[in-house]
N, C-alpha and C. Protein backbone atom coordinates (compact mmCIF):
# COMPACT_ATOMS: atom_id res chain seq x y z
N UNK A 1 0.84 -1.18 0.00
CA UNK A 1 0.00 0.00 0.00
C UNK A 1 0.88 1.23 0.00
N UNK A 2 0.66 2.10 -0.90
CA UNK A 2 1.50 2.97 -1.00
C UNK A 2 0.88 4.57 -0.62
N UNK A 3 2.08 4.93 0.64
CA UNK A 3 1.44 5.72 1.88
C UNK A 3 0.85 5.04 2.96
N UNK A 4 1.08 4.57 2.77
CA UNK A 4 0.66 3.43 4.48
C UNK A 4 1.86 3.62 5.11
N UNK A 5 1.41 4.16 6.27
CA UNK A 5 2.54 3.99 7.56
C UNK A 5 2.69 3.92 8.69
N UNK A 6 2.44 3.44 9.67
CA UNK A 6 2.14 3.22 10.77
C UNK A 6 3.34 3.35 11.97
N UNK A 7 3.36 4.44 12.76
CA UNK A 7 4.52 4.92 13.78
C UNK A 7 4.55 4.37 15.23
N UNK A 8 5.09 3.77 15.54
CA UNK A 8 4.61 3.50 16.69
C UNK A 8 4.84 3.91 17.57
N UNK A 9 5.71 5.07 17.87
CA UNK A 9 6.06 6.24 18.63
C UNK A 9 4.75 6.60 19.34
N UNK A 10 3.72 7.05 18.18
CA UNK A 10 1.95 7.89 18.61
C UNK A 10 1.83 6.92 19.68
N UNK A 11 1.52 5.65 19.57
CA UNK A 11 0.54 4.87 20.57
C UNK A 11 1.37 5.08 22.16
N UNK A 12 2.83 4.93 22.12
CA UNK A 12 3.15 5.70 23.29
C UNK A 12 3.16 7.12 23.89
N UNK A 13 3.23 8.04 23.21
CA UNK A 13 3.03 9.30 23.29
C UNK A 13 2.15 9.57 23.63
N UNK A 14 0.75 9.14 22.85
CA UNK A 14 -0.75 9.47 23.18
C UNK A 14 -0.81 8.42 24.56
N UNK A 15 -0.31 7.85 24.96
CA UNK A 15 -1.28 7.14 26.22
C UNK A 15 -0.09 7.53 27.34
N UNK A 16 0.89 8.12 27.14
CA UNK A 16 1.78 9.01 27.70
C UNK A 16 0.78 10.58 28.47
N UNK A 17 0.78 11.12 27.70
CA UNK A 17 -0.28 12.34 27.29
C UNK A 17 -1.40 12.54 28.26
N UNK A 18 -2.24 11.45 27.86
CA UNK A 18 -3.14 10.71 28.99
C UNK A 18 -2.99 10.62 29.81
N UNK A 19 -2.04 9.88 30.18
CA UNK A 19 -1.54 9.53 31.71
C UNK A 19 -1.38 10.81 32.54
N UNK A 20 -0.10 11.88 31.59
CA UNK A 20 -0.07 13.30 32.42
C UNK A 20 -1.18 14.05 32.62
N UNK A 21 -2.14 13.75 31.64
CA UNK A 21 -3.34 14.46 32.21
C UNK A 21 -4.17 13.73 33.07
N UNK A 22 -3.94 12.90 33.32
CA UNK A 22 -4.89 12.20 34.60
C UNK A 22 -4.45 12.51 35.57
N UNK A 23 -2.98 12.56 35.47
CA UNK A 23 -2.15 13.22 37.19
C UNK A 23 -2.61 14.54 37.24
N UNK A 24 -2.70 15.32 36.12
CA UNK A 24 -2.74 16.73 36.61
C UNK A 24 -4.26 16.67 37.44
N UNK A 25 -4.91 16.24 36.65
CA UNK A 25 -6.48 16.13 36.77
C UNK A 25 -6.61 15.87 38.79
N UNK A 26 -5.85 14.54 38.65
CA UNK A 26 -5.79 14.48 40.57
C UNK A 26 -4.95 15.72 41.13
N UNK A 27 -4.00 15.56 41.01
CA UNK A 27 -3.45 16.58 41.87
C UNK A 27 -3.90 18.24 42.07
N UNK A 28 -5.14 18.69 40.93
CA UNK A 28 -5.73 19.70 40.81
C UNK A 28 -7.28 19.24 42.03
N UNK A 29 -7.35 18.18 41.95
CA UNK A 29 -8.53 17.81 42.89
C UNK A 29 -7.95 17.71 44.47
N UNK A 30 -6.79 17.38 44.92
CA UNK A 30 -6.13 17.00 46.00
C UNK A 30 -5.60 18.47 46.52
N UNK A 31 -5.19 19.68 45.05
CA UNK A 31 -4.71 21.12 45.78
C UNK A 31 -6.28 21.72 46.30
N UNK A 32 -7.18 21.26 45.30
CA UNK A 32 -8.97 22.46 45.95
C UNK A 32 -9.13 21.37 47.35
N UNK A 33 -8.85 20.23 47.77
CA UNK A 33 -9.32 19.96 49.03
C UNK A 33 -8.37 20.68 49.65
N UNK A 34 -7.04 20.71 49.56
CA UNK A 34 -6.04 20.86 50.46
C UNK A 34 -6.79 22.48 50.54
N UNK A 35 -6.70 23.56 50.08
CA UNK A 35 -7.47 24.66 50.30
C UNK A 35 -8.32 24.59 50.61
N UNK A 36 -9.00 23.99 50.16
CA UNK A 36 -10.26 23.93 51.46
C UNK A 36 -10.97 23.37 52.34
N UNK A 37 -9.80 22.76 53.21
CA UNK A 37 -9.95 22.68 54.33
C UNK A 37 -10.39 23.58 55.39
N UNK A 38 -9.57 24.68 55.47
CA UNK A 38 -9.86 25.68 56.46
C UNK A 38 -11.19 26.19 56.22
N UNK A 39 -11.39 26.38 54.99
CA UNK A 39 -13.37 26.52 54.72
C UNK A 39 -14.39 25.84 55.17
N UNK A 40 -13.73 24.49 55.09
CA UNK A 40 -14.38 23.47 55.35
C UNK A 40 -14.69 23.43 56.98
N UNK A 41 -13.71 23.34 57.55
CA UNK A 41 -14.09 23.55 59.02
C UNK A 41 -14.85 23.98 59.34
N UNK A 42 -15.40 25.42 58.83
CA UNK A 42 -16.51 26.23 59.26
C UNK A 42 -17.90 25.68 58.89
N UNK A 43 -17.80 24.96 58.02
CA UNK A 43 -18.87 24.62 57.32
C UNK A 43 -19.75 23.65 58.16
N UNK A 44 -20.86 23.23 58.18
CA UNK A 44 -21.62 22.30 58.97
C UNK A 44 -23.03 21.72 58.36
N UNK A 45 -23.45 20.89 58.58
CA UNK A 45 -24.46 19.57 58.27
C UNK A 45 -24.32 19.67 56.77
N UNK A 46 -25.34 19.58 56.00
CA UNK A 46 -25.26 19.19 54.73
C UNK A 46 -24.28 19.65 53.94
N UNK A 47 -23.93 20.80 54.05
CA UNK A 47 -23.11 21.52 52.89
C UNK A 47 -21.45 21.24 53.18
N UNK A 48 -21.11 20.46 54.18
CA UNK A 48 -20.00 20.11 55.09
C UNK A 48 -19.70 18.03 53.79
N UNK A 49 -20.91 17.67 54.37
CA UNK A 49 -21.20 16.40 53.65
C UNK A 49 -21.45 16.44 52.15
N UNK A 50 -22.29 17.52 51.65
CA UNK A 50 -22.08 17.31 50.27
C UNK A 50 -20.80 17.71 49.44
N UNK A 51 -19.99 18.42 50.56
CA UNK A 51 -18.40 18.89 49.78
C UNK A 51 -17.41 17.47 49.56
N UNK A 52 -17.77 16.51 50.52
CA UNK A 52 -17.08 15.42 51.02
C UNK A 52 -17.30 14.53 50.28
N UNK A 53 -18.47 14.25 50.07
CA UNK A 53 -19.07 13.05 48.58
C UNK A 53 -18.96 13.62 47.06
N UNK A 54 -18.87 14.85 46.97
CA UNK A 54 -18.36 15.53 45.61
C UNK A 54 -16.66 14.96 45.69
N UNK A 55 -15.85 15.37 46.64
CA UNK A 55 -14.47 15.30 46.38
C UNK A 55 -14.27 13.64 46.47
N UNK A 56 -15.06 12.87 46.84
CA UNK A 56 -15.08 11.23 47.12
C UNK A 56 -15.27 10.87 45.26
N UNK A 57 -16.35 11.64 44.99
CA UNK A 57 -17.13 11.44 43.55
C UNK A 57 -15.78 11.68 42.33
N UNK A 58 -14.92 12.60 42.79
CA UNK A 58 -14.00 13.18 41.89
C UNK A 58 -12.86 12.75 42.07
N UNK A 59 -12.30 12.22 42.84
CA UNK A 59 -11.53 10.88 42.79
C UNK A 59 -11.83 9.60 42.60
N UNK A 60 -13.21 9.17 42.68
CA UNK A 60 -13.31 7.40 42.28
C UNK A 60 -13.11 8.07 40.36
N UNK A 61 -13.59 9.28 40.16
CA UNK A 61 -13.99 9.30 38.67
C UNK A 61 -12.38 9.21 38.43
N UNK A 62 -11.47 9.60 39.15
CA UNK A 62 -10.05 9.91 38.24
C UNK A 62 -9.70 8.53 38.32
N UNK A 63 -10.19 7.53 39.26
CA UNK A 63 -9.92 6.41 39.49
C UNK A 63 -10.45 5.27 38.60
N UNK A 64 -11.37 6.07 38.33
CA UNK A 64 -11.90 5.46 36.53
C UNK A 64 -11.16 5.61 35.32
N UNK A 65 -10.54 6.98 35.24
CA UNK A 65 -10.10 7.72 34.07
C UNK A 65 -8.82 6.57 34.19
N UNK A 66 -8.24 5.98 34.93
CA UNK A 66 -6.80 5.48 35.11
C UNK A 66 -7.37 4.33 34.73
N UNK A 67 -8.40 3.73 35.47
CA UNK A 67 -8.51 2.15 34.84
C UNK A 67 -9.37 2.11 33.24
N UNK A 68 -9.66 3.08 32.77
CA UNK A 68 -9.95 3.11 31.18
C UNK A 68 -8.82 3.34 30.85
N UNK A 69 -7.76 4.08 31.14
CA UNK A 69 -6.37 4.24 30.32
C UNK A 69 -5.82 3.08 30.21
N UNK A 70 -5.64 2.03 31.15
CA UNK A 70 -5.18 1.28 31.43
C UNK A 70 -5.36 0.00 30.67
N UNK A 71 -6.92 -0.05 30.27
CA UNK A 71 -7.53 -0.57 29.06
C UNK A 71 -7.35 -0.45 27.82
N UNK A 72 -6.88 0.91 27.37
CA UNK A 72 -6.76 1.17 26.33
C UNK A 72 -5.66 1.78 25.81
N UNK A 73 -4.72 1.36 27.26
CA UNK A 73 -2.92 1.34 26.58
C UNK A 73 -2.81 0.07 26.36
N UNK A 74 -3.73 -1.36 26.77
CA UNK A 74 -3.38 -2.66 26.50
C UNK A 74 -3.87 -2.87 25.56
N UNK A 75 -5.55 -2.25 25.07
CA UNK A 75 -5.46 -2.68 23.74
C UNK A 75 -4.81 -1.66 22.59
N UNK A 76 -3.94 -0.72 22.94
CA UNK A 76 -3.15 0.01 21.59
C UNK A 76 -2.06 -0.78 21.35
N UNK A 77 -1.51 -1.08 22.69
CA UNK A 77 0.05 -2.03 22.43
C UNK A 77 -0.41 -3.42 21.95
N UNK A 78 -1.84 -4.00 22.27
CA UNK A 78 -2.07 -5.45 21.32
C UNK A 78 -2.15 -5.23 19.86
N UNK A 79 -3.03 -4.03 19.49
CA UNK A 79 -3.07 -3.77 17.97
C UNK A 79 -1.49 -3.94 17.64
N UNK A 80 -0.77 -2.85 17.82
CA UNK A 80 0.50 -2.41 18.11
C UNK A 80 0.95 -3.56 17.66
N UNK A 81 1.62 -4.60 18.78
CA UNK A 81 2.13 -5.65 18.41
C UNK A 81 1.82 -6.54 17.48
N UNK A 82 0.29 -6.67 17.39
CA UNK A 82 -0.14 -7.85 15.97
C UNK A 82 0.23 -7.19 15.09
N UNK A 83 -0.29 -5.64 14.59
CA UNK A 83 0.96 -5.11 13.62
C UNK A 83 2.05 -5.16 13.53
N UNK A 84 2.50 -5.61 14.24
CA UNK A 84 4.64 -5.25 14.06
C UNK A 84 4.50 -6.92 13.53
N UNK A 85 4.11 -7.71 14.57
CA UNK A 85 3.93 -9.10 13.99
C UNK A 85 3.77 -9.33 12.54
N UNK A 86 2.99 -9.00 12.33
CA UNK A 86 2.17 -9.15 10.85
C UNK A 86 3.22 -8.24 10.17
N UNK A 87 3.51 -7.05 10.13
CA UNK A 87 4.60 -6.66 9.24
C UNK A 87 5.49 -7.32 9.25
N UNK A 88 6.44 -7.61 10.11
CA UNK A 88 7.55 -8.69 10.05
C UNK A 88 7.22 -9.78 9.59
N UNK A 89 6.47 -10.49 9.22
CA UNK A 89 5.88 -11.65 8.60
C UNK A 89 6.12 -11.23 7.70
N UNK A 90 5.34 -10.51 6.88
CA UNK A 90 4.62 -10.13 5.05
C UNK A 90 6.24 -9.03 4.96
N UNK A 91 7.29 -8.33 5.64
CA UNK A 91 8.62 -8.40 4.85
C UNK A 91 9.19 -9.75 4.76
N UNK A 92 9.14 -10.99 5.42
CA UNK A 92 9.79 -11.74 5.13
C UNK A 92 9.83 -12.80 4.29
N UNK A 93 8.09 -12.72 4.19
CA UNK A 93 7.42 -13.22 2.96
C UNK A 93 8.26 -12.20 1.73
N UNK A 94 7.93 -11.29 1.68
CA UNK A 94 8.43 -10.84 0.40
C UNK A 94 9.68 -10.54 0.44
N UNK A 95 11.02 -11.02 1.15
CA UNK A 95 12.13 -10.91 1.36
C UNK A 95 12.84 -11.95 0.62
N UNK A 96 11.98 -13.29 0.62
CA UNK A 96 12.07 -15.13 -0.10
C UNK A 96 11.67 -14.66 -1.38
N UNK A 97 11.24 -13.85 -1.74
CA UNK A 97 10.67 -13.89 -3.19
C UNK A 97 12.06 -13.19 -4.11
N UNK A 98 12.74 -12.63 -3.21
CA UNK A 98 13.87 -12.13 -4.11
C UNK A 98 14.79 -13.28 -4.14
C-alpha cells in the first residue's frame, strides 16, 4: 500500500499524554481539598457532607479515568504488536521472493 505507515512512537506518546493528564487532573482535585480545608471547618451539616461526597465522587472518577487508560494502553500495544507481527511476517514473505 503505497502511503501506508504506521509509527509507533503515537501509541506511546498518546497514552503518555493521557496519563499526564490524569495526574494533573488528581493533583488539581487533592490542591482544591487541600485549600479547602480551612473553609471546610466552618462549614456544617449538609453543605459540610455534600463537599465530602463531591471530592469522594471526583476521585473514584479519576480512578476510573486510570482504569480506562489502562484498558486502552493494553489494547493500543495489542493492535500495536499484531501489527509489528504481521509486518515482520509479510517483509519476510516478500524478502524469499527475491
Amino acid at each position: 500500500m503505497n502511503g501506508f505507515d504506521v509509527s509507533y512512537g503515537y501509541v506511546d506518546e498518546a497514552t503518555q499524554a493521557l496519563r499526564v493528564q490524569t495526574d494533573t487532573v488528581a493533583r488539581a482535585i487533592e490542591n482544591l481539598d487541600a485549600q479547602m480545608q480551612p473553609v471546610k471547618a466552618d462549614l456544617e451539616g449538609a453543605t459540610a457532607d455534600n463537599y465530602d461526597a463531591k471530592v469522594r465522587s471526583w476521585r473514584m472518577n479519576v480512578e476510573d479515568m486510570r482504569t480506562l487508560l489502562g484498558k486502552a494502553e493494553f489494547a493500543l500495544n495489542t493492535i500495536r504488536n499484531n501489527y509489528a507481527g504481521t509486518d515482520s511476517r509479510e517483509a519476510m514473505e516478500w524478502a524469499s521472493l527475491m
